[in-house]
N, C-alpha and C. Protein backbone atom coordinates (compact mmCIF):
# COMPACT_ATOMS: atom_id res chain seq x y z
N UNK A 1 0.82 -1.19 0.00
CA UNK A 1 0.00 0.00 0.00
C UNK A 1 0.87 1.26 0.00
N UNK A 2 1.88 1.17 0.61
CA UNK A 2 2.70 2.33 1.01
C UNK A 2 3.34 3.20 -0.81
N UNK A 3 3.73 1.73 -1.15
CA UNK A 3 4.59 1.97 -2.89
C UNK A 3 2.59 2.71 -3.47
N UNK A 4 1.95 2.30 -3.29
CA UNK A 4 0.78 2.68 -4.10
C UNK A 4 0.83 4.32 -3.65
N UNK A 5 0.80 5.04 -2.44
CA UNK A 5 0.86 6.01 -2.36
C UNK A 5 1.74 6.84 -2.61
N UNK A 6 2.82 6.08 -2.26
CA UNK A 6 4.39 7.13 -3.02
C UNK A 6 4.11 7.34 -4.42
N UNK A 7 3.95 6.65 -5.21
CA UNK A 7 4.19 5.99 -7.14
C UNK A 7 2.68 7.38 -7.13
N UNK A 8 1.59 7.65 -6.24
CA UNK A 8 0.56 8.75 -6.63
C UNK A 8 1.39 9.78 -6.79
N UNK A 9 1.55 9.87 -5.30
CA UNK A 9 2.61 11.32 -4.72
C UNK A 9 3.67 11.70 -5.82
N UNK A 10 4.23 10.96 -6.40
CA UNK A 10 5.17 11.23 -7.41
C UNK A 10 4.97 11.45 -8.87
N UNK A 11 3.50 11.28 -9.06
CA UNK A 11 3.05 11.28 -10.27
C UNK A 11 2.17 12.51 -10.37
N UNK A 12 1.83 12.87 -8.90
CA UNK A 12 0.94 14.12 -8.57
C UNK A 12 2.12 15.77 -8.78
N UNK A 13 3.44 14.99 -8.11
CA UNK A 13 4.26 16.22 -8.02
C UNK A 13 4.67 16.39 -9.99
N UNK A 14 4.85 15.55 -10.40
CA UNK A 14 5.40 15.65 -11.78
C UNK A 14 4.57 16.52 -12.60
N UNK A 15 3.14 16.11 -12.33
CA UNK A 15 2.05 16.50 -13.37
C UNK A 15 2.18 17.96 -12.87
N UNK A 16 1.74 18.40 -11.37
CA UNK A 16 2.08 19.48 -10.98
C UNK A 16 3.51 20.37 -12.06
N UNK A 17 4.54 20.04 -11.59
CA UNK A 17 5.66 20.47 -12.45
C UNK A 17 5.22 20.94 -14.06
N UNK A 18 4.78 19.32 -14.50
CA UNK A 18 4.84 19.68 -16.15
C UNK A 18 3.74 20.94 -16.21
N UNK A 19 2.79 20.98 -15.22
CA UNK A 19 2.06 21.91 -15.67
C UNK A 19 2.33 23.32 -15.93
N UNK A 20 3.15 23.31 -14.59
CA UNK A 20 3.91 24.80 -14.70
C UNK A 20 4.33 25.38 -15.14
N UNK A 21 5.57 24.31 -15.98
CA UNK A 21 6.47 24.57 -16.81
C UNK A 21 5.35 24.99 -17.96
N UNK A 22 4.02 24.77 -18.48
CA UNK A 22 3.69 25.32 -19.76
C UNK A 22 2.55 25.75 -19.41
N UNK A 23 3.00 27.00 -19.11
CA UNK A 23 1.62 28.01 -18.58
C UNK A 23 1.71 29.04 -19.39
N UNK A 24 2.18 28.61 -20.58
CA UNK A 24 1.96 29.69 -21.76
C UNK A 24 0.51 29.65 -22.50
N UNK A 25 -0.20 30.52 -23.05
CA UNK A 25 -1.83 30.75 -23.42
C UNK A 25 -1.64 29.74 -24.91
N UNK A 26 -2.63 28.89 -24.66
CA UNK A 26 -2.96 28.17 -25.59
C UNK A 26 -3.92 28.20 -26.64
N UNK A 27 -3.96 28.47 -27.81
CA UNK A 27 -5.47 28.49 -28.36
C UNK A 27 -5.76 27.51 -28.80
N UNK A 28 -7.40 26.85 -28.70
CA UNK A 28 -7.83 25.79 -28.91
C UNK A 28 -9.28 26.41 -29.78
N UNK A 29 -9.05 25.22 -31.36
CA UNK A 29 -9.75 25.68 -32.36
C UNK A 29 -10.94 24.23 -32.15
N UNK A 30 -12.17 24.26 -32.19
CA UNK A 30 -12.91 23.08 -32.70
C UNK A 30 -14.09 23.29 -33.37
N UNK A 31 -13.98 23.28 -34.77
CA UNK A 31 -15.23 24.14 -35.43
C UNK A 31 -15.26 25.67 -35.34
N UNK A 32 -15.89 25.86 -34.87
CA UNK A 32 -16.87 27.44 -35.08
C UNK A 32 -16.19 27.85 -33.63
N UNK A 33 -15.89 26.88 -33.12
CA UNK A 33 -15.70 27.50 -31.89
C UNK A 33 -13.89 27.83 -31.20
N UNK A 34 -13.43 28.73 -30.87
CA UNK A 34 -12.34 29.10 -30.86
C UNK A 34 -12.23 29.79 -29.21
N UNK A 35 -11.25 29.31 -28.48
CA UNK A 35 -10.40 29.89 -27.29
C UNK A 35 -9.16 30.00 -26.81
N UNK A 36 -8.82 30.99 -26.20
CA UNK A 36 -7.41 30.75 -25.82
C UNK A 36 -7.28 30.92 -23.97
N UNK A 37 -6.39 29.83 -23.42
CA UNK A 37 -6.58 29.67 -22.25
C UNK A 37 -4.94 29.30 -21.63
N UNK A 38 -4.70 29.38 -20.53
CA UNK A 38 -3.61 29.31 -20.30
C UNK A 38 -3.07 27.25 -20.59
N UNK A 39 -2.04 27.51 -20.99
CA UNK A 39 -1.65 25.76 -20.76
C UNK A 39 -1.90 25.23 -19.33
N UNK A 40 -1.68 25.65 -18.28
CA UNK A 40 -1.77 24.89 -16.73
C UNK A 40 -3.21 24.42 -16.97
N UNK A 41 -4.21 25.67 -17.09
CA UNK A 41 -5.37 24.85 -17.13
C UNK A 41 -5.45 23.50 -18.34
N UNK A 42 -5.60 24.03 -18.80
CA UNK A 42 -5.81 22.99 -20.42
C UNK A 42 -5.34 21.32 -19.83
N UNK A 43 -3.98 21.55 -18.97
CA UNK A 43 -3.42 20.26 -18.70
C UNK A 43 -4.16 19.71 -17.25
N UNK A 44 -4.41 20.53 -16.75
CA UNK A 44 -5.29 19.92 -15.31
C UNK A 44 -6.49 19.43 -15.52
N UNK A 45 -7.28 20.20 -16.30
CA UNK A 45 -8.59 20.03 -16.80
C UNK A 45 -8.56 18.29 -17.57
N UNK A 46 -7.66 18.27 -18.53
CA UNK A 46 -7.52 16.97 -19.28
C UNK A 46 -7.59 16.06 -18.05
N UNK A 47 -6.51 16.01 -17.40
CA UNK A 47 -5.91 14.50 -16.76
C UNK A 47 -7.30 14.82 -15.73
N UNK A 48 -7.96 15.70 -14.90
CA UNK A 48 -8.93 15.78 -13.92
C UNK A 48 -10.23 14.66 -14.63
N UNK A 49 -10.13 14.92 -16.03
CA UNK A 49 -11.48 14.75 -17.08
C UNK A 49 -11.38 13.16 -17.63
N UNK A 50 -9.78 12.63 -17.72
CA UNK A 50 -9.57 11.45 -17.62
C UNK A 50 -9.39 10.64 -16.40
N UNK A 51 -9.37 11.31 -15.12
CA UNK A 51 -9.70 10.51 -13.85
C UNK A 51 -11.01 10.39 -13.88
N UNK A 52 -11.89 10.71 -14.01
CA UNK A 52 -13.05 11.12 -13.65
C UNK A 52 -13.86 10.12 -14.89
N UNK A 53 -13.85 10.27 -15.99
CA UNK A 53 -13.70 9.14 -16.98
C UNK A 53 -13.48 7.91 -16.99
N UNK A 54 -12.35 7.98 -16.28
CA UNK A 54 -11.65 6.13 -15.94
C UNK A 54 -12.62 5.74 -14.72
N UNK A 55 -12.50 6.35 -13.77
CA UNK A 55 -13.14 6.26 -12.38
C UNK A 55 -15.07 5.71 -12.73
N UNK A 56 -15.80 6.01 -13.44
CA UNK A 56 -17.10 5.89 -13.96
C UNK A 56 -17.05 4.28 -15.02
N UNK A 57 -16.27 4.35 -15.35
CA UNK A 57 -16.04 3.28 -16.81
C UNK A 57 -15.94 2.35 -15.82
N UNK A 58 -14.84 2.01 -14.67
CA UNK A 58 -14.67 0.71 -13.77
C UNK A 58 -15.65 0.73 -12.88
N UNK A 59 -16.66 1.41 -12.53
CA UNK A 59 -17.76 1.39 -11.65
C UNK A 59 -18.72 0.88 -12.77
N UNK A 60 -19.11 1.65 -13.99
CA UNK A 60 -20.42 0.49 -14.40
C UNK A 60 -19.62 -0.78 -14.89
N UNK A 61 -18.31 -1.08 -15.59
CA UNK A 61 -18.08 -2.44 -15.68
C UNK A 61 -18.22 -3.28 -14.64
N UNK A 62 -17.39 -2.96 -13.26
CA UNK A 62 -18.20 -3.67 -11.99
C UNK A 62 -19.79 -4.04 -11.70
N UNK A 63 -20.43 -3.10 -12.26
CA UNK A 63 -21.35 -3.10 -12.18
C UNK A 63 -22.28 -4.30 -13.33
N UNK A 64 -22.04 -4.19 -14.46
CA UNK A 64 -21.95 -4.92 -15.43
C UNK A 64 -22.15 -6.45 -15.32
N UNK A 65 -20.77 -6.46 -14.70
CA UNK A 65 -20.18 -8.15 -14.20
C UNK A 65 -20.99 -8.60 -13.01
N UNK A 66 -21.63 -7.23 -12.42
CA UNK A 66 -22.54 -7.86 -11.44
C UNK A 66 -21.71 -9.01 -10.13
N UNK A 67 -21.03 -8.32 -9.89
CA UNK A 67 -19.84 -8.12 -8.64
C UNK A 67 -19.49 -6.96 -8.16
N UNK A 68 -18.84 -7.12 -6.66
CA UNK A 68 -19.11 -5.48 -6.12
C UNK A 68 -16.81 -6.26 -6.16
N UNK A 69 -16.66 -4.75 -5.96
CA UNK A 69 -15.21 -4.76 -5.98
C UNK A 69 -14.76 -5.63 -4.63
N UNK A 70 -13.47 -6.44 -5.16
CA UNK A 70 -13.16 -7.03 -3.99
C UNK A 70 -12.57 -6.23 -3.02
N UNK A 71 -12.74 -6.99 -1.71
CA UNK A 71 -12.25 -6.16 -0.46
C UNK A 71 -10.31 -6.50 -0.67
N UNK A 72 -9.99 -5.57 -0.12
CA UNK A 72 -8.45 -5.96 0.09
C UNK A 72 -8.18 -6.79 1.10
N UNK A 73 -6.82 -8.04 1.13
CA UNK A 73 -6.87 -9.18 1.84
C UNK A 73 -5.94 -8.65 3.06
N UNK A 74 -6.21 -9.15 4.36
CA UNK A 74 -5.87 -8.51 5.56
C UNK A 74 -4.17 -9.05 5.03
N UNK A 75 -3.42 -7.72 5.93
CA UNK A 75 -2.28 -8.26 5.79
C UNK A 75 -1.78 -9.15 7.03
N UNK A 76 -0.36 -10.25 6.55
CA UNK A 76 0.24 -11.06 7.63
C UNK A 76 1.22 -10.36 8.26
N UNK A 77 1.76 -10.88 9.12
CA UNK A 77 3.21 -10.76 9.92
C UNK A 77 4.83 -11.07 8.59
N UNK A 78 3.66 -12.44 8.13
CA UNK A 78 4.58 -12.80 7.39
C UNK A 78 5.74 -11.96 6.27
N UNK A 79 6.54 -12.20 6.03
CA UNK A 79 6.93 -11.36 4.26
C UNK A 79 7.39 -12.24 3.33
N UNK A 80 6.31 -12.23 2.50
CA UNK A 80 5.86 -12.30 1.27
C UNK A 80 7.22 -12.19 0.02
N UNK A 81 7.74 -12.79 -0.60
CA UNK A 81 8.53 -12.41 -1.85
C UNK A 81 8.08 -12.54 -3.50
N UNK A 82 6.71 -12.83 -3.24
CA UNK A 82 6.03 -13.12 -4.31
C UNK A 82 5.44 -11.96 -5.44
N UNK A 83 5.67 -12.22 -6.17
CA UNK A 83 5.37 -11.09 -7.31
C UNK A 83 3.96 -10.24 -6.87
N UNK A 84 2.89 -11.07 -6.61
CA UNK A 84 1.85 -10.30 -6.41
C UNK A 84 1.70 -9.36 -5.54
N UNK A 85 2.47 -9.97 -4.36
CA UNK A 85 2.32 -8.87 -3.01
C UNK A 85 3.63 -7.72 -3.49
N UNK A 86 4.19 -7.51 -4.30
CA UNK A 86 5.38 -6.33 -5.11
C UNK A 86 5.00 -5.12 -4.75
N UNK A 87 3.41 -4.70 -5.13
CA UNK A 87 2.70 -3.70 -5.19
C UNK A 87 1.79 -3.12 -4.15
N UNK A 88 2.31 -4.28 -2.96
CA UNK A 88 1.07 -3.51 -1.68
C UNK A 88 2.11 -3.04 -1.06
């Protein structure tokens, strides 16, 4: 669990960064319709719009399959060297 929160944290600070770095005004053409907006937004807005996207898509497929998400398995004392447990 711990690597799951670092690997966010580090992906949160990056996106942060890249954003910064291109906070130059962007114009965005689609049809008839035309704006110009700074890059930070443009890039927060996207990845916010693809969480939010992904997050809905695995709730009705769960839903779908007609299974509720599994619970996470209590942890042991033990340690584990097995590929699967890599990622908790």
């Amino acid at each position: 669990m711990k690597f799951k929160i670092i690997t966010v944290i580090i992906l949160l600070i990056l996106l942060v960064v890249f954003a910064l770095q291109n906070a130059d005004i962007v114009h965005i053409k689609l049809w008839f319709w035309s704006v110009q907006i700074p890059g930070v937004l443009l890039i927060l807005v996207s990845v916010s719009a693809g969480i939010i996207i992904g997050m809905i898509s695995l709730s009705i497929g769960s839903k779908k399959s007609g299974r509720a998400p599994e619970p996470e398995p209590e942890k042991s004392d033990k340690k584990d060297s097995s590929v699967n447990n890599f990622f908790e």
